[in-house]
PDB file of N, CA and C in Angstrom:
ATOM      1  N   UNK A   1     -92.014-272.661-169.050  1.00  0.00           N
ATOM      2  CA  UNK A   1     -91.531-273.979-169.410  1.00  0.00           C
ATOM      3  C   UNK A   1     -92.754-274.845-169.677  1.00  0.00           C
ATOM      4  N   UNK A   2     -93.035-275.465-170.751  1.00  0.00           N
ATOM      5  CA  UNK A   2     -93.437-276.518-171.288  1.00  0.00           C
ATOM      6  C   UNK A   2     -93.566-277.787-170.385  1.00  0.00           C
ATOM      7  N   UNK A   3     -94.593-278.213-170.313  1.00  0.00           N
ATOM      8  CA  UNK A   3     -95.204-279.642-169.445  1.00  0.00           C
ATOM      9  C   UNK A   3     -94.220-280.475-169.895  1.00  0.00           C
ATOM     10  N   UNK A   4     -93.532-280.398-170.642  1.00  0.00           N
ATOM     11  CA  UNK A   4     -93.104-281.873-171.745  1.00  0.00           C
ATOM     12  C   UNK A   4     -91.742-281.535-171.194  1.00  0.00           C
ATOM     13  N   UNK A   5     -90.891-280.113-171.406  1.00  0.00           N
ATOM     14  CA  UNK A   5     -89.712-280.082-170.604  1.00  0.00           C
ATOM     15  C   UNK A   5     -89.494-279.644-169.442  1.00  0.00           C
ATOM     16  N   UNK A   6     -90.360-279.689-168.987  1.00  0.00           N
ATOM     17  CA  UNK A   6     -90.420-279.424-167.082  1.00  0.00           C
ATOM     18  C   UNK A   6     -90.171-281.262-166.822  1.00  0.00           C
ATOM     19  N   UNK A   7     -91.282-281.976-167.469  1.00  0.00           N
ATOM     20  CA  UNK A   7     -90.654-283.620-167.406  1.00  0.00           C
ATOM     21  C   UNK A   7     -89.311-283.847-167.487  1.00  0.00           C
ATOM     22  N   UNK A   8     -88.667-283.575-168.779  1.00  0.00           N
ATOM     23  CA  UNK A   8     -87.498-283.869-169.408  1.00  0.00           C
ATOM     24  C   UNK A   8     -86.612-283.727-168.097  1.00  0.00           C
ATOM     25  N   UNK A   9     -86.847-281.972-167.718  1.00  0.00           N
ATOM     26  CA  UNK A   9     -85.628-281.248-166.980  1.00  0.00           C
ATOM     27  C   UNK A   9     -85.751-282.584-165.631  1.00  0.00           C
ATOM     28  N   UNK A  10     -87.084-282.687-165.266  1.00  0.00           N
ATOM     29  CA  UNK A  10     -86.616-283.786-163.670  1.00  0.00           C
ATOM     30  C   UNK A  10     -86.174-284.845-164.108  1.00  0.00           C
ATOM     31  N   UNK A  11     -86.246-285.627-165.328  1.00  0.00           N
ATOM     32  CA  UNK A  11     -85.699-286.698-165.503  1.00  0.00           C
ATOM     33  C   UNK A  11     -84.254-286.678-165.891  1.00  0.00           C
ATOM     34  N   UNK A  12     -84.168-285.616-166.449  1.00  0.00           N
ATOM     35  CA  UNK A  12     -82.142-285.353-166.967  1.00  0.00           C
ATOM     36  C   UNK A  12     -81.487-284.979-165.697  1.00  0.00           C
ATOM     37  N   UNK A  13     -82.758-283.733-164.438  1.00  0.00           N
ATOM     38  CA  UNK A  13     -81.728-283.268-163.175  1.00  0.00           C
ATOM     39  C   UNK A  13     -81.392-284.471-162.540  1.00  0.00           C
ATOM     40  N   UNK A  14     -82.049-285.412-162.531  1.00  0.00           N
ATOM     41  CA  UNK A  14     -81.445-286.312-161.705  1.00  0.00           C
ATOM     42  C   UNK A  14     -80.310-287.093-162.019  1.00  0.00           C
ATOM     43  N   UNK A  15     -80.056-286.659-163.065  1.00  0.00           N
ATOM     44  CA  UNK A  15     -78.924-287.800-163.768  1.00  0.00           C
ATOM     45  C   UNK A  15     -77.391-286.757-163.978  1.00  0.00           C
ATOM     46  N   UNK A  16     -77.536-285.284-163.067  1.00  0.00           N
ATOM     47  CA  UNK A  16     -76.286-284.307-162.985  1.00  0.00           C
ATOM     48  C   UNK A  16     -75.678-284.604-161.534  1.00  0.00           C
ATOM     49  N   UNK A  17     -73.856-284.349-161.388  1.00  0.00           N
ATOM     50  CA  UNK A  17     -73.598-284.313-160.472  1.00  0.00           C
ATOM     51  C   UNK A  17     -73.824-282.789-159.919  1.00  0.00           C
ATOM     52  N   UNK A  18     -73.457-283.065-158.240  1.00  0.00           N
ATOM     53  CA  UNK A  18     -74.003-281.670-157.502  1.00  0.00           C
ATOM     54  C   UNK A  18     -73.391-280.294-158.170  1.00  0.00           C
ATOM     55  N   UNK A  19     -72.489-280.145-159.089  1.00  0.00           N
ATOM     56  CA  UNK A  19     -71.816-279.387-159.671  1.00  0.00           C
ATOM     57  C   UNK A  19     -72.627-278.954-160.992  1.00  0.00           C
ATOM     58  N   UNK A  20     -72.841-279.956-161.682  1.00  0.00           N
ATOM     59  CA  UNK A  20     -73.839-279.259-162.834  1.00  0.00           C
ATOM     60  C   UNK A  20     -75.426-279.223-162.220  1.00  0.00           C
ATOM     61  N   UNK A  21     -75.601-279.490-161.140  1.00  0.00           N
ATOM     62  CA  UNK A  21     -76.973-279.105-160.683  1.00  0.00           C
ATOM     63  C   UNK A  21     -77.206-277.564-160.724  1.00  0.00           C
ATOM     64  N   UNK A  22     -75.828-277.051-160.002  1.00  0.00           N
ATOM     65  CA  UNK A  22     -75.669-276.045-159.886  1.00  0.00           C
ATOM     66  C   UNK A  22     -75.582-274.970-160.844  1.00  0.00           C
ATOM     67  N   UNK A  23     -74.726-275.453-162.001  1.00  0.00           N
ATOM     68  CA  UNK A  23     -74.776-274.491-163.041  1.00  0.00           C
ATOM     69  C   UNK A  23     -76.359-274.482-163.514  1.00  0.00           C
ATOM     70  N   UNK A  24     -77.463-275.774-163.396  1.00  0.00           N
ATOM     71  CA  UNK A  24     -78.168-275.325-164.291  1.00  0.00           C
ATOM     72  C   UNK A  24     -79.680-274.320-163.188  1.00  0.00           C
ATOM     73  N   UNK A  25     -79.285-274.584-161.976  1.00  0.00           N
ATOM     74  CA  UNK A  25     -79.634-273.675-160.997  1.00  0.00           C
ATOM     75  C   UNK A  25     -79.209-272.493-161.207  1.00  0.00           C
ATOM     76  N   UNK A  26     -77.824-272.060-161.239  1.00  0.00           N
ATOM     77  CA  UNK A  26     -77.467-270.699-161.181  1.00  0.00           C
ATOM     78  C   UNK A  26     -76.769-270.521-162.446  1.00  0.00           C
ATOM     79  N   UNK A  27     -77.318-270.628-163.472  1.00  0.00           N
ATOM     80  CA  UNK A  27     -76.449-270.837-164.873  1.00  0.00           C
ATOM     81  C   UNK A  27     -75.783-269.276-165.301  1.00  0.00           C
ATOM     82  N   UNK A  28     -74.681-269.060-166.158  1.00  0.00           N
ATOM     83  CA  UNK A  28     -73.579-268.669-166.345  1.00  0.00           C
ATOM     84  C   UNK A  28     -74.980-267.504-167.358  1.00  0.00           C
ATOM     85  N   UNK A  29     -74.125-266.423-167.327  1.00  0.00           N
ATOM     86  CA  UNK A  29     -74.307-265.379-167.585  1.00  0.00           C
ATOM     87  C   UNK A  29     -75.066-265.153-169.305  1.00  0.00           C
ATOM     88  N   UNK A  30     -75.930-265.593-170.095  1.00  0.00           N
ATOM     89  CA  UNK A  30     -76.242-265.416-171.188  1.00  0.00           C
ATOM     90  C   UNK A  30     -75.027-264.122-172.524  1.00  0.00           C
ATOM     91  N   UNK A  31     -75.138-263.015-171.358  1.00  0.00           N
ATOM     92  CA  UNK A  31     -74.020-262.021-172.513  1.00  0.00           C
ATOM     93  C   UNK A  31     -72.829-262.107-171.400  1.00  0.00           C
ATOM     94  N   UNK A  32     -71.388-262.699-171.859  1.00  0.00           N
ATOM     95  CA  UNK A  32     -70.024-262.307-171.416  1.00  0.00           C
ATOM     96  C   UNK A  32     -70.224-260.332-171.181  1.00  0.00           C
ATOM     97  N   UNK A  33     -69.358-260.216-169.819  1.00  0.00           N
ATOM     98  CA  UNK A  33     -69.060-259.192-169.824  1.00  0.00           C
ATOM     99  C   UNK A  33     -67.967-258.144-170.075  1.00  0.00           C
ATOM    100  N   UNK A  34     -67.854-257.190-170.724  1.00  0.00           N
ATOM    101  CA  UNK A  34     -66.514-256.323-170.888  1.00  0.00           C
ATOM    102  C   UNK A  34     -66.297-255.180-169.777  1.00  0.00           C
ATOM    103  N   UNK A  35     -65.167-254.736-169.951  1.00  0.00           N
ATOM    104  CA  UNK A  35     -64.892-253.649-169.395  1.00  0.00           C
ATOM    105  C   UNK A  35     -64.734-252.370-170.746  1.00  0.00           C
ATOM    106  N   UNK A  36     -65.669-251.563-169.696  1.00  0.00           N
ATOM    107  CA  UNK A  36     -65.975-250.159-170.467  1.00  0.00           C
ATOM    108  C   UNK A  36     -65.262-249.036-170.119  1.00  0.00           C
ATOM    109  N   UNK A  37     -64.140-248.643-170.785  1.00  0.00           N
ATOM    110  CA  UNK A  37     -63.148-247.431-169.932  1.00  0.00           C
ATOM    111  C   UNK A  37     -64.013-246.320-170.299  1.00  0.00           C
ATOM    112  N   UNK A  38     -65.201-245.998-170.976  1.00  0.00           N
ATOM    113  CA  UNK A  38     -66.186-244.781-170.933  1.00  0.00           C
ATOM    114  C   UNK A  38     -66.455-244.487-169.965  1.00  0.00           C
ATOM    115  N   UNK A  39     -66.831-246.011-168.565  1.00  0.00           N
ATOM    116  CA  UNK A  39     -68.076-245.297-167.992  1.00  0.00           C
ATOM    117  C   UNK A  39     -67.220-246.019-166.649  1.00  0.00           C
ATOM    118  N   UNK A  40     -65.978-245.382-166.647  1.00  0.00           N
ATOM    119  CA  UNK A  40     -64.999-245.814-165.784  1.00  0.00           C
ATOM    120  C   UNK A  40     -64.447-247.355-165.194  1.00  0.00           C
ATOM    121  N   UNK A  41     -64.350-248.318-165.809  1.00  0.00           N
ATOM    122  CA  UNK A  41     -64.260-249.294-166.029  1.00  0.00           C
ATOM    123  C   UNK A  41     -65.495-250.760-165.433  1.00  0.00           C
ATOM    124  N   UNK A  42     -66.654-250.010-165.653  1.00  0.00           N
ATOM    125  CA  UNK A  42     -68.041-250.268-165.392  1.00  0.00           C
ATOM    126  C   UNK A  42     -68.036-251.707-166.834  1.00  0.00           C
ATOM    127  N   UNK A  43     -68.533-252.581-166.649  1.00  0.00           N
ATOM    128  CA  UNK A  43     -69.244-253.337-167.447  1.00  0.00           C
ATOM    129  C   UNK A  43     -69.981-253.220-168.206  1.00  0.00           C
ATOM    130  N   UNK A  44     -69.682-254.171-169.920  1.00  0.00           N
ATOM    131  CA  UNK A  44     -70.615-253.757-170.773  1.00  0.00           C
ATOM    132  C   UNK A  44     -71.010-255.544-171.115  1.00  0.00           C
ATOM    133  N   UNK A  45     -71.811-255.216-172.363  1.00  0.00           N
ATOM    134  CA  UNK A  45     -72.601-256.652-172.494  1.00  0.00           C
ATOM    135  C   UNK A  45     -71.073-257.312-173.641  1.00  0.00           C
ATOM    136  N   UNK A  46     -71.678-258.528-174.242  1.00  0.00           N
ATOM    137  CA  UNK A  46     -70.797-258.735-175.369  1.00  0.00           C
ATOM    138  C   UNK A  46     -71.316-258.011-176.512  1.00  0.00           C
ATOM    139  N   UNK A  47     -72.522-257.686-176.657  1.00  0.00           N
ATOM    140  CA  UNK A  47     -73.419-257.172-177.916  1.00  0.00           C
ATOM    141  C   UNK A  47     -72.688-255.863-178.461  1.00  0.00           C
ATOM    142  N   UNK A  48     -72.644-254.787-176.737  1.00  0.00           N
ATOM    143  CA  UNK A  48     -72.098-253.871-176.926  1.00  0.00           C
ATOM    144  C   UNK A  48     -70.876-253.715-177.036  1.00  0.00           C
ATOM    145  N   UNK A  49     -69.833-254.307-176.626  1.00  0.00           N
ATOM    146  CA  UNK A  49     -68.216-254.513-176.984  1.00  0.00           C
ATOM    147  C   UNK A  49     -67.891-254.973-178.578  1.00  0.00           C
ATOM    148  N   UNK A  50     -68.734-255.483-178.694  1.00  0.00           N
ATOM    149  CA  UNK A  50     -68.771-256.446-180.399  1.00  0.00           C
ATOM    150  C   UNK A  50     -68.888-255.303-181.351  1.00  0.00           C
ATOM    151  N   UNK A  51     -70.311-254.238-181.069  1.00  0.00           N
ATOM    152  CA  UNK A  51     -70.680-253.584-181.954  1.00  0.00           C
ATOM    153  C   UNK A  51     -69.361-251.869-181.764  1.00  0.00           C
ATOM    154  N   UNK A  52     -69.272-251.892-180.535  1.00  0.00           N
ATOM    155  CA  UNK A  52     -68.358-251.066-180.802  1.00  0.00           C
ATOM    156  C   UNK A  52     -66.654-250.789-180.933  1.00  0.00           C
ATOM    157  N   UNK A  53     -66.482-252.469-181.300  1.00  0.00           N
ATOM    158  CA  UNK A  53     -65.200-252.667-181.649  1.00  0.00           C
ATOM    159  C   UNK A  53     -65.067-253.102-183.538  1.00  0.00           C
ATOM    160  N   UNK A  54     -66.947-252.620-183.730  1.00  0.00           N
ATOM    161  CA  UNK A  54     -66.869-252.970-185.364  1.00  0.00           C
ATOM    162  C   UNK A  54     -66.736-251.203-185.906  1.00  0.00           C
ATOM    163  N   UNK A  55     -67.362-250.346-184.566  1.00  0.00           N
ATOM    164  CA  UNK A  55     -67.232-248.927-185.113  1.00  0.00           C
ATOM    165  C   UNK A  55     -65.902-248.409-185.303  1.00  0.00           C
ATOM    166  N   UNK A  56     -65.372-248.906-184.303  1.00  0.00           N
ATOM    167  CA  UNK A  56     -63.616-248.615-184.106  1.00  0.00           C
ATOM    168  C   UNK A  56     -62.967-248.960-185.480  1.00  0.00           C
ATOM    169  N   UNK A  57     -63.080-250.220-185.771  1.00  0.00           N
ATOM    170  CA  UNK A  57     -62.268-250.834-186.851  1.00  0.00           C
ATOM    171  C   UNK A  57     -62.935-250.398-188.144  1.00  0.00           C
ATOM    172  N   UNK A  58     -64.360-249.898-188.602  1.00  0.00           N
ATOM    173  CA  UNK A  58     -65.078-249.063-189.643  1.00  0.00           C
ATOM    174  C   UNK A  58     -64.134-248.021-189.923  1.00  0.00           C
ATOM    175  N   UNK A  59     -64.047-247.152-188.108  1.00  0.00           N
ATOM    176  CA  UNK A  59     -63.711-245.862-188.412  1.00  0.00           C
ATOM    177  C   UNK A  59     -62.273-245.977-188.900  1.00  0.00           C
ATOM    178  N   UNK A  60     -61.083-247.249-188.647  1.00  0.00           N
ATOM    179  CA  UNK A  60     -60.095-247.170-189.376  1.00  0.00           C
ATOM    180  C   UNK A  60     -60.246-247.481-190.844  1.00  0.00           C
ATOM    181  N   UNK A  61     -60.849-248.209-190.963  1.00  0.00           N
ATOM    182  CA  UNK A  61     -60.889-248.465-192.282  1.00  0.00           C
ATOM    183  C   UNK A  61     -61.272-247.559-193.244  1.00  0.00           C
ATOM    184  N   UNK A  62     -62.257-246.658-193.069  1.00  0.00           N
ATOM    185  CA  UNK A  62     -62.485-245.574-193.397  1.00  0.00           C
ATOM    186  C   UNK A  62     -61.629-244.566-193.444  1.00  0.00           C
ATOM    187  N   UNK A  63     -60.737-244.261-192.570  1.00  0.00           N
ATOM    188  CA  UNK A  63     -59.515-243.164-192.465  1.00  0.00           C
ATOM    189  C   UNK A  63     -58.632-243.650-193.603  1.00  0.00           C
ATOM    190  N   UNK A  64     -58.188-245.054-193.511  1.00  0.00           N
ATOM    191  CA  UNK A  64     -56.956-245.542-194.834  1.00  0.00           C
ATOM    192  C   UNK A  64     -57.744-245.805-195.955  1.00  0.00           C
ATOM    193  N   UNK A  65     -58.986-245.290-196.454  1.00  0.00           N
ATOM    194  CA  UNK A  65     -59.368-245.389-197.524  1.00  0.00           C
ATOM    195  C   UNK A  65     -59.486-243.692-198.000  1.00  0.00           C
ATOM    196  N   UNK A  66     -59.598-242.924-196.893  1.00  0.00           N
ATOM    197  CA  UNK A  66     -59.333-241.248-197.419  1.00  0.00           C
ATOM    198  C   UNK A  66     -57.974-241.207-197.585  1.00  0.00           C
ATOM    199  N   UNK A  67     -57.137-241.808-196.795  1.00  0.00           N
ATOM    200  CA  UNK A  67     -55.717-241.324-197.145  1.00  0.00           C
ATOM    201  C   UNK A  67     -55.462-242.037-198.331  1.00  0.00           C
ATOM    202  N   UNK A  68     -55.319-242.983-198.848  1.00  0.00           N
ATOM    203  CA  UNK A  68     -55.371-243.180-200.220  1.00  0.00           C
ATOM    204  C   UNK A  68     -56.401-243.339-201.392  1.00  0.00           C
ATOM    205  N   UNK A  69     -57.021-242.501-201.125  1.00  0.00           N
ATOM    206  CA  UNK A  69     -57.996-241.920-202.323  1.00  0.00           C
ATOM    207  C   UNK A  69     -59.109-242.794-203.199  1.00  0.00           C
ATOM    208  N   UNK A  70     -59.500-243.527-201.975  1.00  0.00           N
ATOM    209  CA  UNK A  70     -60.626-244.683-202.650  1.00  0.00           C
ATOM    210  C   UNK A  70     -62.330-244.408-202.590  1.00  0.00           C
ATOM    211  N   UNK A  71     -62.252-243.134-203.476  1.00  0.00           N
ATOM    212  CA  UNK A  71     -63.587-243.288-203.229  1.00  0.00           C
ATOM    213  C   UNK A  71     -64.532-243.856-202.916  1.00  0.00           C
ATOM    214  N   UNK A  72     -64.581-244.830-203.755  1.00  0.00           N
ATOM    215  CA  UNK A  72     -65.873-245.899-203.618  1.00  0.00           C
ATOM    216  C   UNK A  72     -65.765-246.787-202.172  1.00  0.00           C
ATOM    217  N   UNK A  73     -64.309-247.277-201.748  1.00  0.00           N
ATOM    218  CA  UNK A  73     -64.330-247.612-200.185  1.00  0.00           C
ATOM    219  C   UNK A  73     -64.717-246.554-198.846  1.00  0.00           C
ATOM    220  N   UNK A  74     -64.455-245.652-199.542  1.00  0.00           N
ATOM    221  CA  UNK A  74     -65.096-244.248-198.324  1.00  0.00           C
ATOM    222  C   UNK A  74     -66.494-244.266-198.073  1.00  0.00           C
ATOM    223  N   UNK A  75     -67.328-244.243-199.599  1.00  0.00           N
ATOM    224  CA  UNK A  75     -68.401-244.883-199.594  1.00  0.00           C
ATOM    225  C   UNK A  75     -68.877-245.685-198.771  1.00  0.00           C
ATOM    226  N   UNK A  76     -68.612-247.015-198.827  1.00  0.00           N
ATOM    227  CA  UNK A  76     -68.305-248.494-198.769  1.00  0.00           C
ATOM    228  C   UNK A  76     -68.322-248.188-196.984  1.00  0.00           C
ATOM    229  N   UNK A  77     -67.622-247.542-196.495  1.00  0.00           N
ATOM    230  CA  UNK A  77     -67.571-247.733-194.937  1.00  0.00           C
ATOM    231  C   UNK A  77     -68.621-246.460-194.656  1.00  0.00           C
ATOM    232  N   UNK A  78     -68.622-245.525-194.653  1.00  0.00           N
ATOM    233  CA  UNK A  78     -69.249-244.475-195.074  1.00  0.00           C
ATOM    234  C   UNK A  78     -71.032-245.085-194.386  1.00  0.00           C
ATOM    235  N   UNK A  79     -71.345-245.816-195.198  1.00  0.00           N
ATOM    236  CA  UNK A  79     -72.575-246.452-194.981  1.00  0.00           C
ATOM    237  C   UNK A  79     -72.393-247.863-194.196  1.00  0.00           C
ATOM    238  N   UNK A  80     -71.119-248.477-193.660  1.00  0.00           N
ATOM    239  CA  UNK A  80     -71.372-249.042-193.277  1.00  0.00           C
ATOM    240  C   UNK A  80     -71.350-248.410-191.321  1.00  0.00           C
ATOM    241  N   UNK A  81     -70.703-247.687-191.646  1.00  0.00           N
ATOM    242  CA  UNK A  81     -70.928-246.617-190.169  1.00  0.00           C
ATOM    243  C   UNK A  81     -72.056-245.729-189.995  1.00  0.00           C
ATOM    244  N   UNK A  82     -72.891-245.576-190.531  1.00  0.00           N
ATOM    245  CA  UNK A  82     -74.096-245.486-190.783  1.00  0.00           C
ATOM    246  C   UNK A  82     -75.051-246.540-190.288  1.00  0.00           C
ATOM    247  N   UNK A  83     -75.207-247.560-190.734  1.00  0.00           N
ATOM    248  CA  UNK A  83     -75.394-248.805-190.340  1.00  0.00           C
ATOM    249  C   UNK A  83     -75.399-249.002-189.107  1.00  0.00           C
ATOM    250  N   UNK A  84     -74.044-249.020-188.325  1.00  0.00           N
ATOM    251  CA  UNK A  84     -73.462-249.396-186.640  1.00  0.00           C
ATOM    252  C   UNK A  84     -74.033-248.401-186.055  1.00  0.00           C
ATOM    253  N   UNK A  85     -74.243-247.226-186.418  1.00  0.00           N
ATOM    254  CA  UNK A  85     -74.988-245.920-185.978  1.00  0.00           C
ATOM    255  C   UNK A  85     -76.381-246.114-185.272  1.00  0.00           C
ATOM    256  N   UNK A  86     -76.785-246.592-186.430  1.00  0.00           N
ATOM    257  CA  UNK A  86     -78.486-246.981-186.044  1.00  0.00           C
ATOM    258  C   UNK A  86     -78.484-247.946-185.503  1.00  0.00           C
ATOM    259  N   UNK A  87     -78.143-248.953-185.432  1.00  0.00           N
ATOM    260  CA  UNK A  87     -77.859-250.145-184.842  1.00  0.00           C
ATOM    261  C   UNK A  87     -78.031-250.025-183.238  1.00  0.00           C
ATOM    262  N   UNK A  88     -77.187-248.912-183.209  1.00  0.00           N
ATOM    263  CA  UNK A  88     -75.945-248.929-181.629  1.00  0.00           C
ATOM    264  C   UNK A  88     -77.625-247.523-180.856  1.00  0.00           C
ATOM    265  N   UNK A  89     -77.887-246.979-181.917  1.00  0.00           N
ATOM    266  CA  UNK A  89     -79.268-245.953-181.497  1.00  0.00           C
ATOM    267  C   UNK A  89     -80.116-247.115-181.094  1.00  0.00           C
ATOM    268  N   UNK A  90     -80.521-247.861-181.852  1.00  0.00           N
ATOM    269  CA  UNK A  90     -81.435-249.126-181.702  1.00  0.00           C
ATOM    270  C   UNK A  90     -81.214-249.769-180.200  1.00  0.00           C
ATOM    271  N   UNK A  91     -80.568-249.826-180.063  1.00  0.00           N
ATOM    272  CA  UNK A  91     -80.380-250.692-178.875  1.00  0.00           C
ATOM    273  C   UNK A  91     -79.279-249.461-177.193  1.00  0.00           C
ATOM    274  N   UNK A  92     -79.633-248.486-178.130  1.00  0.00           N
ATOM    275  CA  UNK A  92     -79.293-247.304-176.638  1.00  0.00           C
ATOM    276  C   UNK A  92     -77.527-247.509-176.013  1.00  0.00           C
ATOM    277  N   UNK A  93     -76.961-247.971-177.056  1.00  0.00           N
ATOM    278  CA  UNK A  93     -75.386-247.761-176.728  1.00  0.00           C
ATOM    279  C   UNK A  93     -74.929-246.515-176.832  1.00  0.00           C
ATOM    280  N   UNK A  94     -74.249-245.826-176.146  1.00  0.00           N
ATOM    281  CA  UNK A  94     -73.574-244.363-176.736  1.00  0.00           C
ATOM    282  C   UNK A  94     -72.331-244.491-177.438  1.00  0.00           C
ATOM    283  N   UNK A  95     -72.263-244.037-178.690  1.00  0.00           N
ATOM    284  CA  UNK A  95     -70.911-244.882-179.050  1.00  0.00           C
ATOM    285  C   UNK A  95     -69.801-243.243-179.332  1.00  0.00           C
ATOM    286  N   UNK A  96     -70.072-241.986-178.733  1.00  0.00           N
ATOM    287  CA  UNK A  96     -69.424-240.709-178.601  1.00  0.00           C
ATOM    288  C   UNK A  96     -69.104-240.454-180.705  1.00  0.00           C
ATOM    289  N   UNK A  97     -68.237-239.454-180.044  1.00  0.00           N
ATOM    290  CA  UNK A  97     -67.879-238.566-181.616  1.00  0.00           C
ATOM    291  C   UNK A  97     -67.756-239.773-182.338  1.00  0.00           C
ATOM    292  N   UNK A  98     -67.181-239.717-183.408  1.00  0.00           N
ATOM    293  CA  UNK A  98     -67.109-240.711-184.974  1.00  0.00           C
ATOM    294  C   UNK A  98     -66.899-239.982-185.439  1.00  0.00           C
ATOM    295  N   UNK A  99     -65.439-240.407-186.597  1.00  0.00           N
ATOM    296  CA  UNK A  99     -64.157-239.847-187.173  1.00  0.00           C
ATOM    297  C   UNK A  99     -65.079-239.142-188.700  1.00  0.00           C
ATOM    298  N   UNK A 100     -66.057-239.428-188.282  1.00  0.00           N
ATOM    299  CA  UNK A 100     -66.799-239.443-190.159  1.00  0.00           C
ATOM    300  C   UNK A 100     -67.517-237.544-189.987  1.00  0.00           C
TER     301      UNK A 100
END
């Protein structure tokens, strides 16, 4: 913290009731947490619930573009699951089989 907002922070803490003292003492969690039925209903971040509820909905979108014969959207998700792939490698999520 900065000389300038280490000032700020004592001049604004004094002006919180004992309730937001507290939040900014013990402040609220930066990532919301999920429940992970992988890893037996263990907690995940929001990053990881986000990214693997975009693989889920890829991998449908991808399935109703083989069943009706859209190449270029097979494509189209194709690489965009590709994408969530590396992504989800990048940052050490396991995201299991994929419909692709």
């Amino acid at each position: 913290m900065h000389i300038r907002d280490h000032a700020l922070y004592v001049a604004c803490h004094d002006l919180l009731s004992p309730a937001e003292k507290r939040c900014v003492i013990n402040p609220p969690s930066a990532h919301p947490r999920a429940i992970d039925p992988r890893r037996g209903g263990a907690t995940m971040d929001a990053f990881t619930a986000g990214l693997l509820q975009r693989i889920q909905s890829t991998e449908s979108d991808l399935t109703r573009a083989r069943e009706t014969g859209d190449d270029f959207l097979v494509e189209v998700e194709l690489a965009e699951l590709d994408d969530l792939r590396r992504l989800a490698a990048e940052h050490g999520v396991e995201v299991g089989a994929l419909s692709a």
